[in-house]
C-alpha atoms as a PDB file:
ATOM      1  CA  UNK A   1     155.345 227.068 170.765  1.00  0.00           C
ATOM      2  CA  UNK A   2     156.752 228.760 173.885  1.00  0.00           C
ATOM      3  CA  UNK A   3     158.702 227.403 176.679  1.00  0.00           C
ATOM      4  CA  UNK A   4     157.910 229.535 179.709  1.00  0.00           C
ATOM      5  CA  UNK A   5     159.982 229.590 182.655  1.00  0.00           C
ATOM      6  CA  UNK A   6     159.151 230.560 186.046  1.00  0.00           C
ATOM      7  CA  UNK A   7     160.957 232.304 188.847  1.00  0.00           C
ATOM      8  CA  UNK A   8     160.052 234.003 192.635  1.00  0.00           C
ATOM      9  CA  UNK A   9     160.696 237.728 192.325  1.00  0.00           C
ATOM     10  CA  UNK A  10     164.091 237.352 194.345  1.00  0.00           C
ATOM     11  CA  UNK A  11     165.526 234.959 191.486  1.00  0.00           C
ATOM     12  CA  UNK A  12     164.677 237.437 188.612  1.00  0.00           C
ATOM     13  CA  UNK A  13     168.168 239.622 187.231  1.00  0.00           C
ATOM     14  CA  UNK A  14     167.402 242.961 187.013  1.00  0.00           C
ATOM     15  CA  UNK A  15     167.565 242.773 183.311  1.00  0.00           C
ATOM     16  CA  UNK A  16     164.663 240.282 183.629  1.00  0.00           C
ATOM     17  CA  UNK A  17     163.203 242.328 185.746  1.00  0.00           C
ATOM     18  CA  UNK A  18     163.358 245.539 183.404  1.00  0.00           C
ATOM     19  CA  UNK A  19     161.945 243.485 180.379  1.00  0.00           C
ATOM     20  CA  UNK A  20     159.054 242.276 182.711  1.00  0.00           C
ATOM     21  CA  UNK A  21     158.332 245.775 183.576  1.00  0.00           C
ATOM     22  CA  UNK A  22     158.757 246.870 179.663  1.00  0.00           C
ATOM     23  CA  UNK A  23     156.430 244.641 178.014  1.00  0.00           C
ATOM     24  CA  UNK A  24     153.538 244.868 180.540  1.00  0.00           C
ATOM     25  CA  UNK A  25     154.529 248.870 180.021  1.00  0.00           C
ATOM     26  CA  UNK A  26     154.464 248.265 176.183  1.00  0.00           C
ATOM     27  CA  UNK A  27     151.381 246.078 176.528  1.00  0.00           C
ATOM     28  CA  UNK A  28     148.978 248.298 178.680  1.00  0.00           C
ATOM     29  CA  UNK A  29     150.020 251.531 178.934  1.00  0.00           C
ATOM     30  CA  UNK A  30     151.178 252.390 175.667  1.00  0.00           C
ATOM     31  CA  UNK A  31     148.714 249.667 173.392  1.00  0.00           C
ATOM     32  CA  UNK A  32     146.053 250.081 175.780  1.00  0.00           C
ATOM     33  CA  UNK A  33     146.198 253.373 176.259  1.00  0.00           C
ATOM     34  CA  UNK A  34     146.022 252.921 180.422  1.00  0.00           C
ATOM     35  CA  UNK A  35     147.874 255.021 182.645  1.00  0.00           C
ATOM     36  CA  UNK A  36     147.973 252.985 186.210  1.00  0.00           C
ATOM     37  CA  UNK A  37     150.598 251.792 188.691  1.00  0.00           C
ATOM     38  CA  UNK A  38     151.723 248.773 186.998  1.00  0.00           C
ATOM     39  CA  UNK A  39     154.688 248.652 190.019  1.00  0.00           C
ATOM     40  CA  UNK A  40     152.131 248.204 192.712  1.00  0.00           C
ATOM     41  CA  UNK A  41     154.015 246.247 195.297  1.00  0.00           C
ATOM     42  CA  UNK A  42     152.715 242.721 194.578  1.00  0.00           C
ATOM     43  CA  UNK A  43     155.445 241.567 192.223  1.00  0.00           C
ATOM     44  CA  UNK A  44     157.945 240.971 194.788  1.00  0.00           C
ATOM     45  CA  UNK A  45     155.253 238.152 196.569  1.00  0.00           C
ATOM     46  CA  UNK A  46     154.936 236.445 192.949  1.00  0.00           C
ATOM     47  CA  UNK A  47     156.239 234.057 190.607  1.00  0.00           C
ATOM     48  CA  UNK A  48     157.035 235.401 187.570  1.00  0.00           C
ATOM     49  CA  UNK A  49     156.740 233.271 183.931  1.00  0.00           C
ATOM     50  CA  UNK A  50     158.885 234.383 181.019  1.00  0.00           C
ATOM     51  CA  UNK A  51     158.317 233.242 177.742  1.00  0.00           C
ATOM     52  CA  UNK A  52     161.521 233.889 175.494  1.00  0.00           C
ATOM     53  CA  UNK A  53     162.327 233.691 171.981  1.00  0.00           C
ATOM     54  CA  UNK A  54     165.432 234.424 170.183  1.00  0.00           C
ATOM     55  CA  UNK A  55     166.542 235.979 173.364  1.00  0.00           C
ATOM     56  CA  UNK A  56     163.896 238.244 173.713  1.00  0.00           C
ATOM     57  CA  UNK A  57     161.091 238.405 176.460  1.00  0.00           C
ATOM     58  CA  UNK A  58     158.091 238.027 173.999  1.00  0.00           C
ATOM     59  CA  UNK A  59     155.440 236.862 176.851  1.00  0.00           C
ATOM     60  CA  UNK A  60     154.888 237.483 181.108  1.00  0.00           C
ATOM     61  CA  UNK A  61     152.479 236.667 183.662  1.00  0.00           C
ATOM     62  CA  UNK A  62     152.544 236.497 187.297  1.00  0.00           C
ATOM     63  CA  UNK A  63     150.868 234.413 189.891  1.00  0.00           C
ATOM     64  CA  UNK A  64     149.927 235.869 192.794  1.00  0.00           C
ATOM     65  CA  UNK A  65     150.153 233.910 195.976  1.00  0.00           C
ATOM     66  CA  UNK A  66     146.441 232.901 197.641  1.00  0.00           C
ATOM     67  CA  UNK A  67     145.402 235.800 200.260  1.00  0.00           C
ATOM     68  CA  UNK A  68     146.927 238.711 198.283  1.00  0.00           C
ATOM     69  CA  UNK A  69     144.400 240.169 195.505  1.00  0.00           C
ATOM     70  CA  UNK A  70     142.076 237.387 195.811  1.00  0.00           C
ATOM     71  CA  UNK A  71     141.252 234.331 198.821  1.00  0.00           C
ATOM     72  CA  UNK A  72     142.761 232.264 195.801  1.00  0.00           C
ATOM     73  CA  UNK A  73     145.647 232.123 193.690  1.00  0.00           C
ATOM     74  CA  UNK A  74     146.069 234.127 190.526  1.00  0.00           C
ATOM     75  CA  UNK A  75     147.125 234.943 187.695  1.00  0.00           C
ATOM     76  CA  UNK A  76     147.447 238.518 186.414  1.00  0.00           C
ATOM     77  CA  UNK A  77     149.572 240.987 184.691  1.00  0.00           C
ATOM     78  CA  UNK A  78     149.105 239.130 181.763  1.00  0.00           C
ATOM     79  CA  UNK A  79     150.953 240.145 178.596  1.00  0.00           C
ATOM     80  CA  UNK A  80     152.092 239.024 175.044  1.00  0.00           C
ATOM     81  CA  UNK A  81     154.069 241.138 172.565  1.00  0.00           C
ATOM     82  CA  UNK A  82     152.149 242.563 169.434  1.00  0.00           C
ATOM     83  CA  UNK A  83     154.760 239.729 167.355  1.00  0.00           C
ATOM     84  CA  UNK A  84     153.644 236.873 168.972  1.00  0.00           C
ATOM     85  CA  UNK A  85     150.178 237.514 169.181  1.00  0.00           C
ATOM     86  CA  UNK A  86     148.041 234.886 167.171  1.00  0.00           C
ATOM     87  CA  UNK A  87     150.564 232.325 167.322  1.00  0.00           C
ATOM     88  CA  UNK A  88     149.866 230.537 170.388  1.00  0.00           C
ATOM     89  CA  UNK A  89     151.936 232.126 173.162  1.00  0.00           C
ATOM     90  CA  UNK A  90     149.433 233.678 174.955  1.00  0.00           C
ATOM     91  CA  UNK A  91     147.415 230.163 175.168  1.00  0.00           C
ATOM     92  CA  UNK A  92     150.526 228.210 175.645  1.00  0.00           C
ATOM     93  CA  UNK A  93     151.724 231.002 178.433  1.00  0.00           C
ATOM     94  CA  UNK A  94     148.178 230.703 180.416  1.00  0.00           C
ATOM     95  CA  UNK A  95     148.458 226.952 180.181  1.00  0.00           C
ATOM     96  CA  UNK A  96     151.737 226.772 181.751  1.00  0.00           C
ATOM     97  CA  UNK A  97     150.450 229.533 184.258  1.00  0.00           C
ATOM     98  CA  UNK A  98     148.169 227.300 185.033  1.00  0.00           C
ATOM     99  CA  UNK A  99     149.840 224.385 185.758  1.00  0.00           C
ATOM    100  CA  UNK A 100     152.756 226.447 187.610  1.00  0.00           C
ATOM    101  CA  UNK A 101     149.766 227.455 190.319  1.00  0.00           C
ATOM    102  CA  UNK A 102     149.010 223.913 190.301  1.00  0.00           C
ATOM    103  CA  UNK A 103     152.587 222.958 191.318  1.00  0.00           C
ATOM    104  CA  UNK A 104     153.005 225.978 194.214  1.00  0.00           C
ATOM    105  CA  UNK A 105     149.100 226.007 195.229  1.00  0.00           C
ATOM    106  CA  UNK A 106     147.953 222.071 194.340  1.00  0.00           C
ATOM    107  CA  UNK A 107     144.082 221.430 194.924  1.00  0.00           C
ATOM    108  CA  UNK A 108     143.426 225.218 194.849  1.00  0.00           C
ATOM    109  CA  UNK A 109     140.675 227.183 192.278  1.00  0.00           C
ATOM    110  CA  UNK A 110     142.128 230.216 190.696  1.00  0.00           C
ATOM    111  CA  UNK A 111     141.146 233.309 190.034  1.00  0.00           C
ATOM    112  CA  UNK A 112     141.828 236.274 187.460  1.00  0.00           C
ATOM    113  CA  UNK A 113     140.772 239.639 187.166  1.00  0.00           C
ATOM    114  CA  UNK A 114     140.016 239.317 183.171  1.00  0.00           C
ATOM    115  CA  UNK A 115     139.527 242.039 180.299  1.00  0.00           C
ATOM    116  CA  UNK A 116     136.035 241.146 179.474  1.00  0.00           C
ATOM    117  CA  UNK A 117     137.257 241.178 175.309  1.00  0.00           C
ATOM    118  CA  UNK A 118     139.329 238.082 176.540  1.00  0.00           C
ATOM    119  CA  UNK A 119     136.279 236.175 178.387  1.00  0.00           C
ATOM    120  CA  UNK A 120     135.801 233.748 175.932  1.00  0.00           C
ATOM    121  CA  UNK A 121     139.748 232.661 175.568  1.00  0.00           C
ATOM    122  CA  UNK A 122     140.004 232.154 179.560  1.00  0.00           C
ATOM    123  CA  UNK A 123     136.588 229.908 179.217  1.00  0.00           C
ATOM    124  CA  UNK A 124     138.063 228.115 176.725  1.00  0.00           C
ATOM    125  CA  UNK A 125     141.214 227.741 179.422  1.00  0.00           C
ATOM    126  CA  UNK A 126     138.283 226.283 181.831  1.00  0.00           C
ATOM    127  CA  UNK A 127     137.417 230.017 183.557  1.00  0.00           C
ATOM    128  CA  UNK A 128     133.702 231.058 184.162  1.00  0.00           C
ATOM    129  CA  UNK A 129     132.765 234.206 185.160  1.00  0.00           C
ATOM    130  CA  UNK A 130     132.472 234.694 188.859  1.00  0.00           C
ATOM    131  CA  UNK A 131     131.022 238.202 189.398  1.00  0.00           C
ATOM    132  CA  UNK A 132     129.608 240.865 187.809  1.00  0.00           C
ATOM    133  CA  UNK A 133     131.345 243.349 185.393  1.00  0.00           C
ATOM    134  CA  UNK A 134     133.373 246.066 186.524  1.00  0.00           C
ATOM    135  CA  UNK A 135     135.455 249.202 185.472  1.00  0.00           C
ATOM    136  CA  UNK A 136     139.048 248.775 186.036  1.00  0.00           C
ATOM    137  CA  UNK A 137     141.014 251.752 184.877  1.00  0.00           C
ATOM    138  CA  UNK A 138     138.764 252.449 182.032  1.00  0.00           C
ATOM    139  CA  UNK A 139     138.887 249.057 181.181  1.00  0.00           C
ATOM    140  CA  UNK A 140     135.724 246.588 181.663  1.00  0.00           C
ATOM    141  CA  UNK A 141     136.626 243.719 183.664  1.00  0.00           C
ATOM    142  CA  UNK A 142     135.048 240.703 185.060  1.00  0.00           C
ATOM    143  CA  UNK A 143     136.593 238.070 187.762  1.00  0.00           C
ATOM    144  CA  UNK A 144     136.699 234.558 186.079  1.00  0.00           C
ATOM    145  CA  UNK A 145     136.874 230.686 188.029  1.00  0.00           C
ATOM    146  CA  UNK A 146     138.975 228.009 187.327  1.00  0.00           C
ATOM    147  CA  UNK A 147     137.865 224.757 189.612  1.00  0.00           C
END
């Protein structure tokens, strides 16, 4: 599967933090064709997961700290590599996300901003949707639930 490790922003090397950066740049601005400020100033308040594999960062998310981008914890910036995709990672990467918030933020719903093409993988993680659709650079979005 994939073993996902997770680190506050002060505890990432800057080699882990230019891979980071690269993949969600790979993943949303070049695949998704989305031209936004991925470096908005949040990253340095989250944890950080990084799923490796032969050495290579193939898998990132971050959780954002409750109070931030929503009254509850989160989980954004959520990103798999075109190789890995359909293997697992991305499930395996969410469920560890998950239980990483858990750990930092016990008792606590979550919340995501998600890409409404992935609303039926985060219900299957145990996310319903919590508001109404909405445009997010170009993207449609909708925020999701996790009790």
């Amino acid at each position: 599967m994939l073993d996902v490790d997770w680190l506050p922003f002060d505890r990432l090397t800057p080699r882990q933090v230019h891979d980071v950066l690269q993949l969600r740049s790979r993943v949303f601005v070049v695949e998704q064709r989305c031209a936004f400020l991925d470096v908005d100033g949040v990253d340095p308040s989250c944890w950080h997961g990084l799923g490796v594999r032969k050495g290579v960062l193939v898998a990132t998310a971050r959780l954002v700290p409750p109070g931030l981008t929503f009254v509850e914890p989160s989980i954004g910036r959520v990103a798999t590599s075109l190789e890995v995709r359909r293997t697992g990672a991305g499930r395996a990467l969410m469920v560890s996300a998950i239980a990483q918030v858990g750990r930092l933020w016990p008792g606590q719903p979550i919340r995501i901003g998600a890409q409404r093409y992935l609303e039926r993988f985060y219900g299957s993680l145990g996310f319903v949707v919590a508001g109404a659709p909405y445009d997010e650079d170009g993207i449609p979005h909708v925020e999701m639930l996790r009790a």
